[in-house]
Protein backbone atom coordinates (compact mmCIF):
# COMPACT_ATOMS: atom_id res chain seq x y z
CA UNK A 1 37.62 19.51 151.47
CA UNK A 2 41.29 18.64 151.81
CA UNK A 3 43.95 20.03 154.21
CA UNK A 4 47.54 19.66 155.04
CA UNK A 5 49.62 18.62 157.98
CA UNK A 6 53.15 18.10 158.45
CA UNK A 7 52.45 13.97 157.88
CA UNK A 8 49.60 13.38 155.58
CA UNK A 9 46.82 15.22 153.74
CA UNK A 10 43.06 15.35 155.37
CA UNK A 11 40.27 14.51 153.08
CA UNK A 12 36.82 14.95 154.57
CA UNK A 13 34.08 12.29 153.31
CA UNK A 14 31.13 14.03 155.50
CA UNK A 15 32.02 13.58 158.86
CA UNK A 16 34.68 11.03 158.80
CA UNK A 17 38.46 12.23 157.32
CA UNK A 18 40.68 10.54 155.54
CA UNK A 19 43.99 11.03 156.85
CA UNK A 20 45.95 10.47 153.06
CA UNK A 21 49.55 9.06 154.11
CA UNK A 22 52.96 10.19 152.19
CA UNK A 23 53.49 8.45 149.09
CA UNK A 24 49.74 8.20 148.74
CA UNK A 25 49.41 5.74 151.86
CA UNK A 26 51.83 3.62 149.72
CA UNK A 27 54.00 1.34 152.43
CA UNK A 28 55.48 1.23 154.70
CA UNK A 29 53.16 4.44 155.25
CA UNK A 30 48.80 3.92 154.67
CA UNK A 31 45.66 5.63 155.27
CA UNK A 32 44.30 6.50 158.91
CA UNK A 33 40.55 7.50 159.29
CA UNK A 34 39.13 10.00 162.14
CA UNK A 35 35.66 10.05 162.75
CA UNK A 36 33.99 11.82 165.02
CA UNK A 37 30.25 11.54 166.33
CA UNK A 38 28.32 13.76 168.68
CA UNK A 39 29.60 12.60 171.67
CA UNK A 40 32.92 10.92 170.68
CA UNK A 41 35.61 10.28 168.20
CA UNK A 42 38.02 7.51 167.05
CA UNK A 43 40.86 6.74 164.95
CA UNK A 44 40.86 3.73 162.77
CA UNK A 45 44.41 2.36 161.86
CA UNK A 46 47.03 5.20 163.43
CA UNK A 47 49.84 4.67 160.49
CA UNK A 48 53.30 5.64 160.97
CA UNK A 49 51.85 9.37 159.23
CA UNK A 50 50.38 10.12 163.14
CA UNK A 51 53.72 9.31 165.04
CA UNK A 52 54.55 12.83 165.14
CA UNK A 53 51.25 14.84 163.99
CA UNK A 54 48.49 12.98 165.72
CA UNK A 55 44.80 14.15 165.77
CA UNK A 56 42.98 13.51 169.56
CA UNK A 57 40.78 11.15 169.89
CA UNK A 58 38.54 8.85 172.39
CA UNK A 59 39.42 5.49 171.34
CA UNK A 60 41.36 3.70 168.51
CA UNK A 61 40.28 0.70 166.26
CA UNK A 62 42.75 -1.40 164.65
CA UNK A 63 41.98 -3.56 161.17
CA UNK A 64 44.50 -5.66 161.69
CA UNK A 65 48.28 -6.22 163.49
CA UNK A 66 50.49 -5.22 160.77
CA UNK A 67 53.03 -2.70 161.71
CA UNK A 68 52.15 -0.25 158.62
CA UNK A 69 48.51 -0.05 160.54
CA UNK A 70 49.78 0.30 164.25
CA UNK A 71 52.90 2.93 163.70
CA UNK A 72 51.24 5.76 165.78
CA UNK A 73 49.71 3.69 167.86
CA UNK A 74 52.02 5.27 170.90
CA UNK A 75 50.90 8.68 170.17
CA UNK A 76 47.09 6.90 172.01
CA UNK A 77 46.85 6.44 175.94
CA UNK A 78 43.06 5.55 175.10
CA UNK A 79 41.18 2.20 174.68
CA UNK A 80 42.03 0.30 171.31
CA UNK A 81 40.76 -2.41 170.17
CA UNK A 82 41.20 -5.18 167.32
CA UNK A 83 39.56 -8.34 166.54
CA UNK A 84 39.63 -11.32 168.45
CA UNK A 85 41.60 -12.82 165.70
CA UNK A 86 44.86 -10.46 165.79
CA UNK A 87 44.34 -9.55 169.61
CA UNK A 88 47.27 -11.53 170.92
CA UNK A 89 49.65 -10.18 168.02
CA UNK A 90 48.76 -6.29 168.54
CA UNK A 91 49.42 -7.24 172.84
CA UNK A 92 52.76 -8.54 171.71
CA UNK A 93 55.46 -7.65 169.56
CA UNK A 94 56.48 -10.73 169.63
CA UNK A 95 53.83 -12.92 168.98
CA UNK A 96 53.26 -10.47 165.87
CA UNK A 97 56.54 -11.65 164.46
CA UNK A 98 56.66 -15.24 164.65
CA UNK A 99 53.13 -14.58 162.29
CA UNK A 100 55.05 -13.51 159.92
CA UNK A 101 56.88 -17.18 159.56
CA UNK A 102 60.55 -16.29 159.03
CA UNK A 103 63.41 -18.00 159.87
CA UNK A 104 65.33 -16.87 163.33
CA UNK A 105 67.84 -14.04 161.78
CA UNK A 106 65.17 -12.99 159.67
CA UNK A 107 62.96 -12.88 162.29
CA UNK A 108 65.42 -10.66 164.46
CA UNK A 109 65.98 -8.34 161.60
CA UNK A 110 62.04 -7.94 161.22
CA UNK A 111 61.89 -7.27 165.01
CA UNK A 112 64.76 -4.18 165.46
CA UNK A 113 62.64 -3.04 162.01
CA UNK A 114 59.02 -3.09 164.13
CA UNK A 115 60.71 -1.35 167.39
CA UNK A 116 62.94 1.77 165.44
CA UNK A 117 60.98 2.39 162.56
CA UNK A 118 57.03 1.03 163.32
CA UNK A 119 57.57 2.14 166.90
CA UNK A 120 55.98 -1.56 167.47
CA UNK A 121 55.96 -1.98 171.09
CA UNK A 122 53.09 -4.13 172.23
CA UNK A 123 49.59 -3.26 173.43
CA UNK A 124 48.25 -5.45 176.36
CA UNK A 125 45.85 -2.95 177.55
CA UNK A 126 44.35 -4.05 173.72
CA UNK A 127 41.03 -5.91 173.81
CA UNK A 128 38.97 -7.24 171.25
CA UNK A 129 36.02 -7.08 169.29
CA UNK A 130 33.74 -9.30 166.89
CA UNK A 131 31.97 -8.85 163.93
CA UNK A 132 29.01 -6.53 164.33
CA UNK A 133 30.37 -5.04 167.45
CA UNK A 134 29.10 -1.28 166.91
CA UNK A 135 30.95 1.38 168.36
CA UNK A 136 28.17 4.24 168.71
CA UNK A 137 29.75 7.80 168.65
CA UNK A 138 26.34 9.64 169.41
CA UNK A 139 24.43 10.26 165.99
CA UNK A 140 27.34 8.40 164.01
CA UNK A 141 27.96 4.91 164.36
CA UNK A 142 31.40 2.08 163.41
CA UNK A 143 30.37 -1.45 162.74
CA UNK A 144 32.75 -4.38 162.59
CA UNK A 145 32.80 -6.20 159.28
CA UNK A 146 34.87 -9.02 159.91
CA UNK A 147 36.92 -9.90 156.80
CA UNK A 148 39.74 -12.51 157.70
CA UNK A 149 42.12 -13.60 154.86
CA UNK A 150 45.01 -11.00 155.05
CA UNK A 151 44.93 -11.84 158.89
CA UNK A 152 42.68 -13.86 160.99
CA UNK A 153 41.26 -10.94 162.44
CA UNK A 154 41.51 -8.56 159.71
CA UNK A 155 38.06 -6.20 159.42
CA UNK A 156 36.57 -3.23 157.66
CA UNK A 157 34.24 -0.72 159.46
CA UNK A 158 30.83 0.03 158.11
CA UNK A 159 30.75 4.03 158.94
CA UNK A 160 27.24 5.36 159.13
CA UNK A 161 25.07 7.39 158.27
CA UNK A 162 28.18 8.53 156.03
CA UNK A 163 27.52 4.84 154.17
CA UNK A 164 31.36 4.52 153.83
CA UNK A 165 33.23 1.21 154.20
CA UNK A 166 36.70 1.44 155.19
CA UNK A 167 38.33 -2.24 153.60
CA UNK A 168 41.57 -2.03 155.01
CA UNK A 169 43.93 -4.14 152.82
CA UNK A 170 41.93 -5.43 150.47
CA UNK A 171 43.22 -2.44 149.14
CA UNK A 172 42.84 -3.32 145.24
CA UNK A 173 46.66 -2.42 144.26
CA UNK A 174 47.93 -4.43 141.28
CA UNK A 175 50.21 -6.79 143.66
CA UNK A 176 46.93 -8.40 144.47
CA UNK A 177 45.74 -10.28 147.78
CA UNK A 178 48.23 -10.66 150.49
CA UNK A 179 47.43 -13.85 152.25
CA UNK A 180 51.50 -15.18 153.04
CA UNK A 181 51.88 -14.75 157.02
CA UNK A 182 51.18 -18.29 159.05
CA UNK A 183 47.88 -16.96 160.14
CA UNK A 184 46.48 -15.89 156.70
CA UNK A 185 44.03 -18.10 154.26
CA UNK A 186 43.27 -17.56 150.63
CA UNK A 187 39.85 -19.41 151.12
CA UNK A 188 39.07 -16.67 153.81
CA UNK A 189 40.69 -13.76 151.69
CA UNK A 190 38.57 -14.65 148.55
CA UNK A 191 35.00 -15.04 151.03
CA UNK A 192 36.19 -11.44 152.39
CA UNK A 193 36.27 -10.65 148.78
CA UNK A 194 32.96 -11.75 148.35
CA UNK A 195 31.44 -10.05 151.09
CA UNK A 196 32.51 -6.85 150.45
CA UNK A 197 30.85 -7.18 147.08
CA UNK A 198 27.28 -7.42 148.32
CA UNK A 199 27.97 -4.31 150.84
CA UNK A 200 26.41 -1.37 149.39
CA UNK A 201 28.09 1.75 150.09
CA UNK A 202 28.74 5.37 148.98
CA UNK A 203 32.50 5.18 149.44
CA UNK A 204 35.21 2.56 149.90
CA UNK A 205 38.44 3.22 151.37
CA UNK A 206 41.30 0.97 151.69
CA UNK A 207 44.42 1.55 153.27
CA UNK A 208 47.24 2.18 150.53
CA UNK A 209 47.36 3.92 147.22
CA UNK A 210 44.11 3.52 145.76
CA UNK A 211 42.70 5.35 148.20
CA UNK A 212 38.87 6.34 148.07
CA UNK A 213 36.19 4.77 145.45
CA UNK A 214 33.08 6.50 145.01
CA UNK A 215 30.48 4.15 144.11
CA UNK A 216 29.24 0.39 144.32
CA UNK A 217 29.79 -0.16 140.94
CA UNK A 218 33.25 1.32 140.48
CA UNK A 219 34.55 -0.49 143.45
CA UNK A 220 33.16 -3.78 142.13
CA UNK A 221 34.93 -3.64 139.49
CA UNK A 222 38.26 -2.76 140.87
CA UNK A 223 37.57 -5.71 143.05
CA UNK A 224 36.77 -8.18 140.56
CA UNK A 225 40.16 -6.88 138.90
CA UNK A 226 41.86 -7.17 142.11
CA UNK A 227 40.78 -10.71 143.06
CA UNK A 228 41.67 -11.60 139.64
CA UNK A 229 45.35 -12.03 140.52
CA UNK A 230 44.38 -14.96 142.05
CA UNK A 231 43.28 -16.33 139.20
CA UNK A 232 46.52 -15.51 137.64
CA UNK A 233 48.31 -16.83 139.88
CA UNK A 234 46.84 -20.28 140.18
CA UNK A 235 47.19 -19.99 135.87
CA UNK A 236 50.67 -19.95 136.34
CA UNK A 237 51.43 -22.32 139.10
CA UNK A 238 48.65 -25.00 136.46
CA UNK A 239 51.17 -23.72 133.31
CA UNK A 240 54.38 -24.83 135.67
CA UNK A 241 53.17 -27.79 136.82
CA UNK A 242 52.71 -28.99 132.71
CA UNK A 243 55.58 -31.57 134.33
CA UNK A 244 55.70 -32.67 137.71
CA UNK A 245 57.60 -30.07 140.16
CA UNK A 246 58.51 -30.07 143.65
CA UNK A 247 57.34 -27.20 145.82
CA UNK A 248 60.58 -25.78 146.26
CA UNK A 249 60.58 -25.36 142.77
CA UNK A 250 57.17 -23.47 142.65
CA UNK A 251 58.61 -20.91 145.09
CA UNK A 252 61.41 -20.08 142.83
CA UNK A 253 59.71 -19.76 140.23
CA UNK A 254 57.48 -17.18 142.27
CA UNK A 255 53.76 -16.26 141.78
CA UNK A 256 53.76 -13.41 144.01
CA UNK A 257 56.75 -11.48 144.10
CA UNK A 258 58.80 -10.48 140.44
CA UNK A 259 62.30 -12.05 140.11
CA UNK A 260 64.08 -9.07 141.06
CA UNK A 261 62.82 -8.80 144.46
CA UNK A 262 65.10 -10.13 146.90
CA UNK A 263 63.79 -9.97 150.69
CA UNK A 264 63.93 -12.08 153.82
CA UNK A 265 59.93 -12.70 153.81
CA UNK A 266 59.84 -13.64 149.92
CA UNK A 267 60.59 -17.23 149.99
CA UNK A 268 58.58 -17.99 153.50
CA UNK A 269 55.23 -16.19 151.41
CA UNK A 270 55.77 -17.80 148.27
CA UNK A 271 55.94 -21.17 149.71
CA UNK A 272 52.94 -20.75 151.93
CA UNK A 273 50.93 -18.97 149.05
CA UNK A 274 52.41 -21.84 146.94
CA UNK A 275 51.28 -24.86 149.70
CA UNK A 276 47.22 -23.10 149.73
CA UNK A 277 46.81 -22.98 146.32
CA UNK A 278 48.18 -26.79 145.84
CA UNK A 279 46.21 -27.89 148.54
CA UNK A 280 43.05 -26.68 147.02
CA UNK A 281 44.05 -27.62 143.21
CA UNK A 282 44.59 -31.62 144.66
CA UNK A 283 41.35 -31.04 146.16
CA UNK A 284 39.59 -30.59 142.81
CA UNK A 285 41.54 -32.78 141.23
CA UNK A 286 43.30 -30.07 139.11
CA UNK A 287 46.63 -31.61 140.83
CA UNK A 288 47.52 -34.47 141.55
CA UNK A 289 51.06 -36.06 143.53
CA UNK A 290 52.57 -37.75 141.08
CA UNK A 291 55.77 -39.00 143.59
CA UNK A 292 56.31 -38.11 147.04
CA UNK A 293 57.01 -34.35 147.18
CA UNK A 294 56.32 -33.40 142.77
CA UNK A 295 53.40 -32.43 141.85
CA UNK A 296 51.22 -32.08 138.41
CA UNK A 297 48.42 -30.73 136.53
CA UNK A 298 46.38 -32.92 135.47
């Protein structure tokens, strides 16, 4: 069944709803979940949606400290939690931002964006979880499924007995895996990957446009489509390197971001994105340094 509120769309998937952000959860807006048990209920990832329109609950649970997943976090005076991972990022505003790895005026911009639009102001009543932590809501339980990459701490939550697995932002849009803040790792990103493979489930839900999947076998294969772009990626950076380049030169030629985008964060992700994917080329000897600071394929 689906409903309507002023700020996003309610799709019910048993006993846990979908709370469907404008733009189809596309940024900087995303997809909230509500489940309730028999004795409690929680909201999973209160996006910006919720600011003004926010359903009651008993506690909150956080994927990961992004401000697209935190937004209506001030509409809560209830317990909320988060991995260990992100903890000290979703207690601090501030400590959120310097993950983000831009330089100073960037950084400033990025923080009046978190405070007047994101409504970003720190949680330090926040504590964490682990994986496997259950959260039992009497005849419905949550289960941590820790999958770092995006984040350190970033998870999905196992919801039974609905046997739906919320993924957060592995969210299988064509831009591919996001793993360009200082705390993020493409090793852990493509083991998340991985994981969430070999979970059998009736639905998947990420956070942004792609919304729900119905079925193992559908969502494996917009996964294995997804974490191609990795591939692609590392194709590219191999076909650039067909003479030796510096890194500075790999992050203008991009292999995340199309030429025409022009933001603060671009050249900060593309050179960290760049600096993981050399790192493990050299280490299989797909790369090697041919001078100080130039690289090639070998």
């Amino acid at each position: 069944m689906e409903t309507r509120t002023t700020g996003y769309t309610t799709v019910e998937y048993g006993e846990v709803n979908v709370l469907v952000g404008a733009d189809r959860g596309a940024y900087p807006y995303g997809n909230s979940l509500l489940v309730r048990g028999a004795g409690e209920s929680l909201v999973i990832d209160p996006s910006l949606s919720l600011v003004e329109d926010a359903p009651p609950a008993d506690a909150v649970l956080v994927s990961h400290a992004h401000e697209d997943h935190i937004a209506g976090l001030g509409s809560y005076e209830v317990p909320v939690h988060v991995h260990h991972g992100d903890l000290d990022a979703l207690r601090s505003r501030e400590v959120l931002v310097a993950g983000f790895g831009l330089p100073p005026e960037a950084a400033d911009e990025a923080d009046k964006g978190l405070r007047e639009h994101f409504h970003v102001h720190g949680r330090p009543d926040a504590t964490g979880f682990a994986d496997g932590t259950v959260f039992d809501l009497g005849g419905r339980t949550v289960t941590v499924v820790h999958l770092p990459g995006h984040t350190a701490g970033h998870s999905g939550f196992l919801i039974e007995p609905e046997g739906f697995l919320f993924v957060a932002d592995i969210d299988l849009t064509s831009f591919g895996p996001y793993y360009g803040d200082v705390g993020s790792s493409l090793v852990d990103f493509e083991a998340s990957m991985r994981r969430c493979r070999e979970i059998d489930a009736r639905w998947y839900g990420t956070s942004h446009q792609k919304g729900v999947i119905e079925g193992a076998a559908e969502f494996r294969r917009r996964l294995d489509a997804f974490a191609e772009v990795v591939k692609k990626r590392e194709a590219t950076l191999l076909a650039f390197l067909g003479e030796p380049r510096t890194v500075e030169e790999v992050v203008e030629h991009r292999l995340v971001y199309r030429p025409h985008v022009e933001l603060p964060q671009v050249g900060p992700v593309e050179r960290r994105t760049a600096v993981q994917h050399l790192d493990r080329l050299m280490t299989e000897g797909r790369v090697v340094e041919v001078e100080h600071g130039r690289f090639r394929a070998t």
